[in-house]
C-alpha atoms as a PDB file:
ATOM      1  CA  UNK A   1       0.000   0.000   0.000  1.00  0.00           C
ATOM      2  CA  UNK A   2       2.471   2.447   0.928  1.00  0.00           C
ATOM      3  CA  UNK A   3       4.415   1.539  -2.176  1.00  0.00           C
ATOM      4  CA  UNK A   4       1.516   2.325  -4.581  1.00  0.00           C
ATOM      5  CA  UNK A   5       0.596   5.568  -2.596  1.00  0.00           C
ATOM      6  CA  UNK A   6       4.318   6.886  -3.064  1.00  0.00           C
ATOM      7  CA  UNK A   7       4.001   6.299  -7.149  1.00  0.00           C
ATOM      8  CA  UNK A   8       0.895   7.811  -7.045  1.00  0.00           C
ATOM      9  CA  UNK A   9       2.297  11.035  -5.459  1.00  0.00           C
ATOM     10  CA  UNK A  10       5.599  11.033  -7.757  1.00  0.00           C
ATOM     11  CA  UNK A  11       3.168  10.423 -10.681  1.00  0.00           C
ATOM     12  CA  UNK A  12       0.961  13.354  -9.604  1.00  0.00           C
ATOM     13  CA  UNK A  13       4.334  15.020  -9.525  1.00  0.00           C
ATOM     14  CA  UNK A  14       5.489  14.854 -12.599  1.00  0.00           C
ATOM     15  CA  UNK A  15       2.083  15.498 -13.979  1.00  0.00           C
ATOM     16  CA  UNK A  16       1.501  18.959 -12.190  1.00  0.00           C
ATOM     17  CA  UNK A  17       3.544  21.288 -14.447  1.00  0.00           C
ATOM     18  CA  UNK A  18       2.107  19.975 -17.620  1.00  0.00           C
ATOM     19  CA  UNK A  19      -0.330  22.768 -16.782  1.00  0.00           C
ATOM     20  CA  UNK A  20       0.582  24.551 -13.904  1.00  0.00           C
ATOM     21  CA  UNK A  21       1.667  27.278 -16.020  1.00  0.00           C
ATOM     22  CA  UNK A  22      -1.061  28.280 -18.231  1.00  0.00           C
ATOM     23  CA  UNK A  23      -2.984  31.399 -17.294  1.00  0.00           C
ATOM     24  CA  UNK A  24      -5.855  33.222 -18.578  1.00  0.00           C
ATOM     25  CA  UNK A  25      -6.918  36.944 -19.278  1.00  0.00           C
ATOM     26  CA  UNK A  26      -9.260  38.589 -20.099  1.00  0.00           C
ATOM     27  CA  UNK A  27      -9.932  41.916 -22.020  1.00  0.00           C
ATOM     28  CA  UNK A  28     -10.338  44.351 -24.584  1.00  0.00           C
ATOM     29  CA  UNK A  29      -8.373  44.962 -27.433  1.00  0.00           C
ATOM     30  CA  UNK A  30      -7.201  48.276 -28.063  1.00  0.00           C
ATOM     31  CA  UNK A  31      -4.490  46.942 -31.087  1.00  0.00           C
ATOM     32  CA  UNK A  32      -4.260  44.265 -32.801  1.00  0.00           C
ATOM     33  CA  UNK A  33      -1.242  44.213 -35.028  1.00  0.00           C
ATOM     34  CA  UNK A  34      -1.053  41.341 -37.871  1.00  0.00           C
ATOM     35  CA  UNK A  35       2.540  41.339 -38.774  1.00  0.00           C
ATOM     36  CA  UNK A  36       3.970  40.899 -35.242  1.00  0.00           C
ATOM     37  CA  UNK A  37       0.812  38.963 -34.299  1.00  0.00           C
ATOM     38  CA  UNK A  38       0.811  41.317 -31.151  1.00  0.00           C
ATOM     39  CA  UNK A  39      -2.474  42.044 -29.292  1.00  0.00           C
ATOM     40  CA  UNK A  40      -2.510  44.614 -26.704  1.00  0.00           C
ATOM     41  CA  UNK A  41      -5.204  45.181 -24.333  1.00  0.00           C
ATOM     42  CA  UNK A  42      -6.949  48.390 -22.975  1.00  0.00           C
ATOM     43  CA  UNK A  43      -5.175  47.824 -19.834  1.00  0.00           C
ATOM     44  CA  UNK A  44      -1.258  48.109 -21.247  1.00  0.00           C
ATOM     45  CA  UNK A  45      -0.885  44.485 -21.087  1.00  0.00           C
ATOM     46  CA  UNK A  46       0.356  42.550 -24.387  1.00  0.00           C
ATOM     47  CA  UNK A  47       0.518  39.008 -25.606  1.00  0.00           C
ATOM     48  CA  UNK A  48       2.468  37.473 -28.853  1.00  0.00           C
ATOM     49  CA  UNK A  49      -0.219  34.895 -30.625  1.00  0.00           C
ATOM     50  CA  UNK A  50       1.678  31.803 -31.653  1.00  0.00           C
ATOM     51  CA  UNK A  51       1.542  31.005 -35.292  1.00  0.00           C
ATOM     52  CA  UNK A  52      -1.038  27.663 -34.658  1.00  0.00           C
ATOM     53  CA  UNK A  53      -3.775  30.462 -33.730  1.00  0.00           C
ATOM     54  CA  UNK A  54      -6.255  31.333 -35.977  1.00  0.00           C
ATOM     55  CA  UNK A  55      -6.851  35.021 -35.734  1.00  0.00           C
ATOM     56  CA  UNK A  56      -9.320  35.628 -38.510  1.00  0.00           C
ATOM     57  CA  UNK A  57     -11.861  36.784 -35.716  1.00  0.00           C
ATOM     58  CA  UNK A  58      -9.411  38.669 -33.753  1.00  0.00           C
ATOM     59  CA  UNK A  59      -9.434  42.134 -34.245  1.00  0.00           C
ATOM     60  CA  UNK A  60      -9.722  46.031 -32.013  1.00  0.00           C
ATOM     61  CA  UNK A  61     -12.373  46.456 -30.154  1.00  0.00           C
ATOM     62  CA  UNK A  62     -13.326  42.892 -29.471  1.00  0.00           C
ATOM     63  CA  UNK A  63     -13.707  41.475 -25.904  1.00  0.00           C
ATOM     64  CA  UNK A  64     -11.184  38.356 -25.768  1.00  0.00           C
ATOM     65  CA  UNK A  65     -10.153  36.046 -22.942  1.00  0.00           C
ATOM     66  CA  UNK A  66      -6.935  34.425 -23.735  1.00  0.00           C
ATOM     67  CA  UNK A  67      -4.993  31.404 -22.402  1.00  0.00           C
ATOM     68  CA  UNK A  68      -1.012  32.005 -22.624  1.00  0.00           C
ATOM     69  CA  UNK A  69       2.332  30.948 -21.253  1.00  0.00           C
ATOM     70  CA  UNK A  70       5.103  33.445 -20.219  1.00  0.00           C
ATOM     71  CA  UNK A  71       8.040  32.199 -22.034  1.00  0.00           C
ATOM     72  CA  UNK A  72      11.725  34.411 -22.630  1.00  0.00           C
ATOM     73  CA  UNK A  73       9.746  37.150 -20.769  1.00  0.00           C
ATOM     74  CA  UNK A  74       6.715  37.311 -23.395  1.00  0.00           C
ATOM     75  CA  UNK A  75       3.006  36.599 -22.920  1.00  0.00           C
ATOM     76  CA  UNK A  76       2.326  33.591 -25.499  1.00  0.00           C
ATOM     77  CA  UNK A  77      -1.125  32.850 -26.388  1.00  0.00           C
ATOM     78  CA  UNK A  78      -2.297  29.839 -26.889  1.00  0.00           C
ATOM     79  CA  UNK A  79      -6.086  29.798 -27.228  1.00  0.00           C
ATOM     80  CA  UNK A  80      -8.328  32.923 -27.429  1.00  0.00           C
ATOM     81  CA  UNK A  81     -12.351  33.222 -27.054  1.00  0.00           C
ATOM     82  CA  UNK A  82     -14.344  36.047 -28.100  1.00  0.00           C
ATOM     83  CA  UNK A  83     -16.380  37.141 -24.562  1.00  0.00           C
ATOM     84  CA  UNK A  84     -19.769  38.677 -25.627  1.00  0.00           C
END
């Protein structure tokens, strides 16, 4: 028993940061520029979309909650909704 209840805390372990580190945001967009992929919201705070994000939707003005990782000192996004 106390075998199986140690792998089942070093399994839980090693499966914590898998997600730990995703956060979410939400707000408006005030820009919204396409080359850099670069959205910035009304409150100063910006975010790099990652190439495998479809921004066809995405555009100023729009209410968005996104779902990023800080990596090299950047806000990556990873998933965005439109909040309505």
């Amino acid at each position: 028993m106390k075998k199986a209840l140690i792998a089942f805390a070093i399994a839980a372990l090693v499966a914590t940061p898998l997600g730990a580190w995703a956060a979410e945001r939400e707000g408006k967009v005030t820009k919204w520029e396409t080359t850099t992929r670069t959205v910035t919201f009304d409150d100063g705070s910006t975010y790099v979309v990652t190439d495998t994000v479809k921004t066809e939707e995405l555009k100023e003005g729009a209410r968005i909650k996104v779902t990023y990782d800080e990596k090299d000192g950047k806000y990556v996004v990873t998933k965005y909704i439109i909040v309505k």
